[in-house]
Protein backbone atom coordinates (compact mmCIF):
# COMPACT_ATOMS: atom_id res chain seq x y z
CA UNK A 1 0.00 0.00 0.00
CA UNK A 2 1.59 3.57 -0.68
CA UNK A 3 1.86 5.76 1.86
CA UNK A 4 -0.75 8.46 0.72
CA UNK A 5 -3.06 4.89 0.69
CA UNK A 6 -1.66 4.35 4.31
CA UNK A 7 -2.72 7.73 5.67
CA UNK A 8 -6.09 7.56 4.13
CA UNK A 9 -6.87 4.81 5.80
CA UNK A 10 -5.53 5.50 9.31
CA UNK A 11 -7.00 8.62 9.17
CA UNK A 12 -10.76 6.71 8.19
CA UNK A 13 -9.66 4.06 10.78
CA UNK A 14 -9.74 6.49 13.33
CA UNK A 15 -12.45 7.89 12.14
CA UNK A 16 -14.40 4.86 12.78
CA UNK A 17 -12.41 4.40 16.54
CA UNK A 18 -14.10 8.01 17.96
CA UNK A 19 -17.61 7.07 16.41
CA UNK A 20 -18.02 4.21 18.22
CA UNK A 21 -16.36 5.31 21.25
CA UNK A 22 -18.51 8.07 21.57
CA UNK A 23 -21.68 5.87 21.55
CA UNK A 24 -23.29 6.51 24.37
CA UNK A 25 -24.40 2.44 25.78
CA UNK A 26 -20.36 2.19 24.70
CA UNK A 27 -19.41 4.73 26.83
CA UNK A 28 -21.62 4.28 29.63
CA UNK A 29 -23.13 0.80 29.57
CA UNK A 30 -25.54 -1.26 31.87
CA UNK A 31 -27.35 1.27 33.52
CA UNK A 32 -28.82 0.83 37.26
CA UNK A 33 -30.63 3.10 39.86
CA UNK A 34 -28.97 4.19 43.35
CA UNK A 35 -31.30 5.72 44.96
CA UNK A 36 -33.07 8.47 43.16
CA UNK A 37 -30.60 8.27 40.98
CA UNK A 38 -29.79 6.78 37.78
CA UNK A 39 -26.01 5.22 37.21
CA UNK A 40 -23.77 4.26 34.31
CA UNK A 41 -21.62 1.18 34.77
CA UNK A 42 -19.16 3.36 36.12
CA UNK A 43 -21.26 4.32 38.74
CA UNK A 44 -21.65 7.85 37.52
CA UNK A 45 -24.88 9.94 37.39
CA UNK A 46 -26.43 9.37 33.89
CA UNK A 47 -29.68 11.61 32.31
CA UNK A 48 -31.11 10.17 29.41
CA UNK A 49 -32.63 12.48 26.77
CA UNK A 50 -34.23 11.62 23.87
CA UNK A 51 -37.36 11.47 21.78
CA UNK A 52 -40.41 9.23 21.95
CA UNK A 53 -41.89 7.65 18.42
CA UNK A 54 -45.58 8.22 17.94
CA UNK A 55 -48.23 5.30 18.71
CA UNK A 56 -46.94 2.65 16.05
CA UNK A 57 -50.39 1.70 14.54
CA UNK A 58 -50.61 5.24 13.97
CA UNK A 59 -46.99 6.44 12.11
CA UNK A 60 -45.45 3.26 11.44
CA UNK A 61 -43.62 4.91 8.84
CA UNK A 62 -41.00 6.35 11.13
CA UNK A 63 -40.71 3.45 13.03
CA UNK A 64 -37.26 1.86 10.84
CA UNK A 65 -33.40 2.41 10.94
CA UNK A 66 -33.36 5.38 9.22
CA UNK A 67 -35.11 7.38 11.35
CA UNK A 68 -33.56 5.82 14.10
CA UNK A 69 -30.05 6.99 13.04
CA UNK A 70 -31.09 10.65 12.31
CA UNK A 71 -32.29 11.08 15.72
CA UNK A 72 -28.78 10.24 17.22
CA UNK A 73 -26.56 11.80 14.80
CA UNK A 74 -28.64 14.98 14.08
CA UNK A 75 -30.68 15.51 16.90
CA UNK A 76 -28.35 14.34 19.07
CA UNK A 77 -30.68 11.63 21.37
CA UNK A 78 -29.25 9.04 23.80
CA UNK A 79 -32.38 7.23 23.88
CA UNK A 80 -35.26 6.91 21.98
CA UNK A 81 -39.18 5.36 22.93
CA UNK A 82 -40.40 2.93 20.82
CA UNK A 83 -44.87 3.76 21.57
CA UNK A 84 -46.57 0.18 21.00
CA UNK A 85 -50.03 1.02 20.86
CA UNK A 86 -52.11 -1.80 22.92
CA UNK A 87 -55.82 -1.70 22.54
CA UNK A 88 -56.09 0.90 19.00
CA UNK A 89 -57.14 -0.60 15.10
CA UNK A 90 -53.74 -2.39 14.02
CA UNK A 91 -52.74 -2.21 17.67
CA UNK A 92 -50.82 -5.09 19.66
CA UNK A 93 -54.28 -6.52 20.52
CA UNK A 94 -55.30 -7.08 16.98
CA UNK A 95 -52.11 -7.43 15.44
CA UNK A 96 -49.40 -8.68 17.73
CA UNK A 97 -46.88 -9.89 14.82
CA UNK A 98 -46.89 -6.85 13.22
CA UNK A 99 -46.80 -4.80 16.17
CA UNK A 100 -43.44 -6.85 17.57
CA UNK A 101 -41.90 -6.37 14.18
CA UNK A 102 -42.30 -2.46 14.21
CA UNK A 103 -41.02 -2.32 17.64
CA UNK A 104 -37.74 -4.80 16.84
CA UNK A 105 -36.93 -2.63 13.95
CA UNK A 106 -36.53 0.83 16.51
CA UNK A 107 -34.88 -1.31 18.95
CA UNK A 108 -32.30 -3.26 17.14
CA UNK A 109 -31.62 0.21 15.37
CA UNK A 110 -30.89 1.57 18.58
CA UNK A 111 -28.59 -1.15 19.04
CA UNK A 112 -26.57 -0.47 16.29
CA UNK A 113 -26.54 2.69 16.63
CA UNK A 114 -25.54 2.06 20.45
CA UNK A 115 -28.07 4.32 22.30
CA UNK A 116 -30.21 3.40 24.53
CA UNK A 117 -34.23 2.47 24.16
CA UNK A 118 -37.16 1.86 26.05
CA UNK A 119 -39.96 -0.67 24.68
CA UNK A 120 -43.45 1.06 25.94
CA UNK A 121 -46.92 -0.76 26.43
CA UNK A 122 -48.42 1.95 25.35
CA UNK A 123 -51.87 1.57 27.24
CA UNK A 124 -54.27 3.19 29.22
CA UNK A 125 -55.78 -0.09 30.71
CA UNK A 126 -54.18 -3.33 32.33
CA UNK A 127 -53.95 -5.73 30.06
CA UNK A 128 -52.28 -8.75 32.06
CA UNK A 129 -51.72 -11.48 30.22
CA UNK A 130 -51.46 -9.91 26.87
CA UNK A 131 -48.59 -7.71 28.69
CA UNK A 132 -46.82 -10.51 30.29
CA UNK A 133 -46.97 -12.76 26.99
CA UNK A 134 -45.07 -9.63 25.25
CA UNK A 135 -42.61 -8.84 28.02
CA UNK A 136 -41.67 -12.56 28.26
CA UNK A 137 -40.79 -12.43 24.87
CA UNK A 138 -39.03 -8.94 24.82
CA UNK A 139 -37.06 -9.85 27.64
CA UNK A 140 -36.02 -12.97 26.18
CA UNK A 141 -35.06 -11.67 23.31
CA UNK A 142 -33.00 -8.81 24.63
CA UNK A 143 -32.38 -9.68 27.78
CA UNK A 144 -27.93 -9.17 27.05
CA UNK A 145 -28.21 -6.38 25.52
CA UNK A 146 -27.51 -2.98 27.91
CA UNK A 147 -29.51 -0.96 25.83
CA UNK A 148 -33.01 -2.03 27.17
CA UNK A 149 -35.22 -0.35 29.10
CA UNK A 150 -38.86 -1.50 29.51
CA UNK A 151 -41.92 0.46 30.28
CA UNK A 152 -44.59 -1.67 31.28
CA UNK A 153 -47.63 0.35 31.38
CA UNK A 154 -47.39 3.90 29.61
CA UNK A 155 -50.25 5.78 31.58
CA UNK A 156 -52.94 4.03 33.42
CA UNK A 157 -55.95 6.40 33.93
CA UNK A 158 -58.50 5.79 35.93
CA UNK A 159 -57.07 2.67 37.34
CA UNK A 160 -56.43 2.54 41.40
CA UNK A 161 -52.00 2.23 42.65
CA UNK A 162 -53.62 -0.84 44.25
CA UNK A 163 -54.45 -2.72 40.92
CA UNK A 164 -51.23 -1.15 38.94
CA UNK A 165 -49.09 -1.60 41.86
CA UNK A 166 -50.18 -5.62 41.42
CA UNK A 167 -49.92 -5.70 37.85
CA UNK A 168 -46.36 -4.16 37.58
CA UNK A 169 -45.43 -6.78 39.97
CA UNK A 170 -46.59 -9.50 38.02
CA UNK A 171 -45.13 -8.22 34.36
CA UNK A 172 -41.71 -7.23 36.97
CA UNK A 173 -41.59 -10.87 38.01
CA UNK A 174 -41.97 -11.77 34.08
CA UNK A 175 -39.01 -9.72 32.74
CA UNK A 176 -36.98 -10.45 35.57
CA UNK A 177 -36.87 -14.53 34.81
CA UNK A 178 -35.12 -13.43 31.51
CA UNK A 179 -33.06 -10.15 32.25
CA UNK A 180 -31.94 -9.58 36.06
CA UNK A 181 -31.04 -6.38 35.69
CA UNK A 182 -32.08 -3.96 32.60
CA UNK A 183 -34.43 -0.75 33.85
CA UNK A 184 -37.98 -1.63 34.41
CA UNK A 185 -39.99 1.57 34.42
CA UNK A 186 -43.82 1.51 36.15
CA UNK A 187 -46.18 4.03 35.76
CA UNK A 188 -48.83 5.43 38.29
CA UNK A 189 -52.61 6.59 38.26
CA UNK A 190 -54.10 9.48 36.11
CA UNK A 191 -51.52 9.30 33.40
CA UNK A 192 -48.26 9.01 35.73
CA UNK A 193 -49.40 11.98 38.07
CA UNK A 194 -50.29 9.92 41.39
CA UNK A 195 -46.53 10.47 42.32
CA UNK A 196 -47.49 11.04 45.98
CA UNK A 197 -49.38 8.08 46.22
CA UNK A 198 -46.38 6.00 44.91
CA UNK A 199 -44.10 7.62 47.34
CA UNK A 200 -46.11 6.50 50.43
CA UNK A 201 -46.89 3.07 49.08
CA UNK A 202 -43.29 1.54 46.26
CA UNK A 203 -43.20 -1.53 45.47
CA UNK A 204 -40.52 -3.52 47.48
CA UNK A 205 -38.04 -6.24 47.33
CA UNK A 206 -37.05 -5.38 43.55
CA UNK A 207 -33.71 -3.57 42.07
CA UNK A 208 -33.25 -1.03 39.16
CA UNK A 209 -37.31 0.26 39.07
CA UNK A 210 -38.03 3.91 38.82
CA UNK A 211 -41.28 5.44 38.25
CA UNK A 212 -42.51 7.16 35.48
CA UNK A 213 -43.17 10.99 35.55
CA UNK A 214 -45.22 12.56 32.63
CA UNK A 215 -45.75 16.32 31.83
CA UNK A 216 -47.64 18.31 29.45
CA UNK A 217 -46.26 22.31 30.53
CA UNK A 218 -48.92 24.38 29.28
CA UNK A 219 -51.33 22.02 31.41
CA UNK A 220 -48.59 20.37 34.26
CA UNK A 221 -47.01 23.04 36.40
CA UNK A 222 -45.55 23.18 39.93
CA UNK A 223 -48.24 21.50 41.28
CA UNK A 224 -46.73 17.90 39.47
CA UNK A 225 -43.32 19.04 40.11
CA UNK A 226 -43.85 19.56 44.33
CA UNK A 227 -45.42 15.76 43.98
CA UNK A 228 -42.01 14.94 42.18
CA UNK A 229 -40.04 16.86 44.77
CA UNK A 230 -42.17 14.52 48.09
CA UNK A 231 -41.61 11.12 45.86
CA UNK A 232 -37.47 12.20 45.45
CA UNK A 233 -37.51 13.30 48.95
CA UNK A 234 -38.93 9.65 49.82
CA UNK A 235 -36.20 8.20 47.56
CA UNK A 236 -38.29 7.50 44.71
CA UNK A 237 -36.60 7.19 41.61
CA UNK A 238 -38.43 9.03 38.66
CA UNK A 239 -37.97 8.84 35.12
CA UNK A 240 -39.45 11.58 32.16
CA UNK A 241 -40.67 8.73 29.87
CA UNK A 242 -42.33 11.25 28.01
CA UNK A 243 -43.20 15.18 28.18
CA UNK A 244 -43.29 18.17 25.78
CA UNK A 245 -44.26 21.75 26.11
CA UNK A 246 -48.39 22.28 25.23
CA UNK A 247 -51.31 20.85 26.71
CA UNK A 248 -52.04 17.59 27.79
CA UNK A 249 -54.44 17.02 24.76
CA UNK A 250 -51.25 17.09 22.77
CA UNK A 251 -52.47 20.47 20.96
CA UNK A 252 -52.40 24.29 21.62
CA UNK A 253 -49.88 26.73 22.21
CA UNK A 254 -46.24 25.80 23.75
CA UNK A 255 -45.81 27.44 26.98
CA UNK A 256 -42.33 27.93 26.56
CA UNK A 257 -41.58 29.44 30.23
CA UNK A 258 -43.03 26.37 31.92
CA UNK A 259 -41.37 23.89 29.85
CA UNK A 260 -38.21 25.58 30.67
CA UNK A 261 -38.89 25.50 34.49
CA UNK A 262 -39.95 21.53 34.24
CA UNK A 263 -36.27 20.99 32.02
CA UNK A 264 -34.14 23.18 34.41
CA UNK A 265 -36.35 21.01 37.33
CA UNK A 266 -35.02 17.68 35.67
CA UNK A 267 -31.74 18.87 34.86
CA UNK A 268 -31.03 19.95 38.76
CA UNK A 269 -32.53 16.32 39.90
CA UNK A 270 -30.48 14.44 37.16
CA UNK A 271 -33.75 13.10 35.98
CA UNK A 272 -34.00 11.44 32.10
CA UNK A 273 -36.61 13.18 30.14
CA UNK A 274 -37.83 12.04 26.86
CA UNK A 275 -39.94 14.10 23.89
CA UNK A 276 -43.33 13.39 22.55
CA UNK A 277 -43.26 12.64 19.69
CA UNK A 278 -42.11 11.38 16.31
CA UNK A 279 -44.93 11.97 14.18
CA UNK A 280 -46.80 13.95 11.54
CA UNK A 281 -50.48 14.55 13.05
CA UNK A 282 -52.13 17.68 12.66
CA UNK A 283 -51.46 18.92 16.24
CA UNK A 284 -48.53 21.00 18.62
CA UNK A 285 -46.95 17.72 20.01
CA UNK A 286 -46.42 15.79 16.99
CA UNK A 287 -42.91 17.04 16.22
CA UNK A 288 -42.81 16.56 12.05
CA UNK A 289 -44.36 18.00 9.30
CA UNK A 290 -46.03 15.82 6.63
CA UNK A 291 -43.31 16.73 4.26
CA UNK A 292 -40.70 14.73 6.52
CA UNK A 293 -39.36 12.05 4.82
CA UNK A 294 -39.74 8.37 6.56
CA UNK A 295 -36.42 7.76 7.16
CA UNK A 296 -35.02 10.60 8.77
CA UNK A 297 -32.65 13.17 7.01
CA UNK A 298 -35.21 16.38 7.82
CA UNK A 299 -34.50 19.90 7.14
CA UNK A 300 -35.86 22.67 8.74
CA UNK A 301 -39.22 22.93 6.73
CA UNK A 302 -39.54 19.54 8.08
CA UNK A 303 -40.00 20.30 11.44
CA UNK A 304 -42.82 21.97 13.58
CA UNK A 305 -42.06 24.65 16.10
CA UNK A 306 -41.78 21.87 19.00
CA UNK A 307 -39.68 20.16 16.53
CA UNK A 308 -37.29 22.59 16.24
CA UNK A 309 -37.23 24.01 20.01
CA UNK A 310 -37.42 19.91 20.87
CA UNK A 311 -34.18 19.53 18.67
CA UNK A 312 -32.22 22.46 20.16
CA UNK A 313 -33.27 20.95 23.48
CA UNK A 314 -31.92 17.69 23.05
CA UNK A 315 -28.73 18.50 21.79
CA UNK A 316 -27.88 21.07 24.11
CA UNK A 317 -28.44 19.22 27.24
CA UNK A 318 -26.82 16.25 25.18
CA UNK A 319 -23.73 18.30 24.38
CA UNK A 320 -23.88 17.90 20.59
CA UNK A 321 -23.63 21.70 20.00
């Protein structure tokens, strides 16, 4: 090889050296929680932040490699949120197969990218055996991989801690005969709110749980985040799993003051916080404009104004600008 030949290909092999070094699961690895806290493998505070997909019966488009790739390298996420919808048309109820496949193709993306990724059962209802049947196989599946993060129940509504305290101890007990030690995140009443209940009451005699916070700003303000203050001051470990600046309803006007209170909040208790969502639905929340291609690669016409401020978000707090 001649030595112009040589150089090129040191300099590409190097090249190649900081990319994957700098993946985050590469850098950081297993994850576990210590206390509120959550740790790397070096036992060094870790915040995850990151975008959710959109319900999958709903945008599959987005949900493939592509997509998956843009939102590390461009928007600079550590973790992404792959939404199964449960109970909707062409959800996981009606089409299980299909549903599993569009999930595995966000996940083992993630993998190769090396960032992290949570697999939501995205419900509103308990849905026991279908959810243990799922996480069996999930767990299974993944269960020696670091990048894993499960989210068993996205946002029960109207159901009582009691009943979702029991049921996230049975689909617990179910992911833990496959994978001992990968995140298991549990959600609490009226759509992860109920943080005060979940302080007084945790489950017990489990490792490596938190609890799931959720926020809308223009709807959610320091009401939600004094209930997140008593569960953290109760050693409760909390988790963003997902959040974004308008209403609750997903629509109206971003209330870009309070969003910035409820970021600055996270940021100060080293808490993850992921973005809802990846998606192209005529409303505030969904982040994309029709126009956006399917596989990533978006320019700024692409984006809605949460897409944009979402973006900027990301990869400041990320440190990719």
């Amino acid at each position: 090889m001649k030595i112009y030949g040589r150089i090129i290909f040191f300099v590409l092999w190097m090249s190649m050296g900081i990319t994957i070094f700098s993946q985050p699961v590469h850098e950081h690895g297993k994850l576990k929680v210590d206390g509120t806290r959550l740790k790397d493998a070096s036992g060094n505070d870790l915040v995850l932040r990151g975008m959710s997909f959109g319900w999958h019966c709903f945008w599959p488009r987005f949900y493939n490699s592509g997509t998956v790739q843009w939102l590390y390298t461009d928007w600079g996420c550590n973790i992404v949120r792959a939404a199964m919808g449960v109970e909707p048309r062409e959800g996981y109820l009606e089409k299980p197969e299909w549903s599993k496949e569009k999930v595995r193709f966000v996940v083992d993306a993630a993998i190769r990218q090396g960032i992290y990724v949570i697999i939501d059962w995205h419900s509103h209802n308990i849905q026991l055996q279908e959810a243990k049947k799922f996480f069996a196989e999930m767990s299974a599946a993944y269960k020696d991989y670091p990048n894993i993060i499960y989210e068993i129940f996205n946002e029960p509504d109207q159901e009582s801690w009691k009943d979702v305290k029991a049921y996230s101890i049975e689909i617990i007990k179910t992911i833990r005969e496959h994978d001992p030690d990968n995140i298991i995140l549990v959600g609490s009443p009226h759509w992860d709110q109920d943080l005060q209940i979940v302080a007084d009451d945790p489950i017990k005699g489990f490792s490596n749980i938190m609890y799931t916070l959720h926020f809308y700003a223009a709807t959610h303000h320091q009401g939600l985040r004094d209930r997140g203050d008593y569960a953290l001051k109760k050693n409760i470990p909390l988790f963003i799993s997902e959040s974004a600046g308008m209403e609750a309803t997903g629509d109206g006007p971003i209330n870009d003051e309070e969003w910035m209170k409820w970021i600055n909040w996270a940021e100060k208790n080293k808490i993850s916080w992921i973005t809802w969502s990846v998606s192209d639905k005529d409303e505030t929340c969904s982040v994309l404009q029709t126009t956006a291609s399917e596989n990533g690669n978006w320019t700024e016409k692409d984006l809605k104004e949460s897409g944009r401020k979402t973006r900027e978000l990301i990869r400041k707090y990320n440190g990719k600008q």
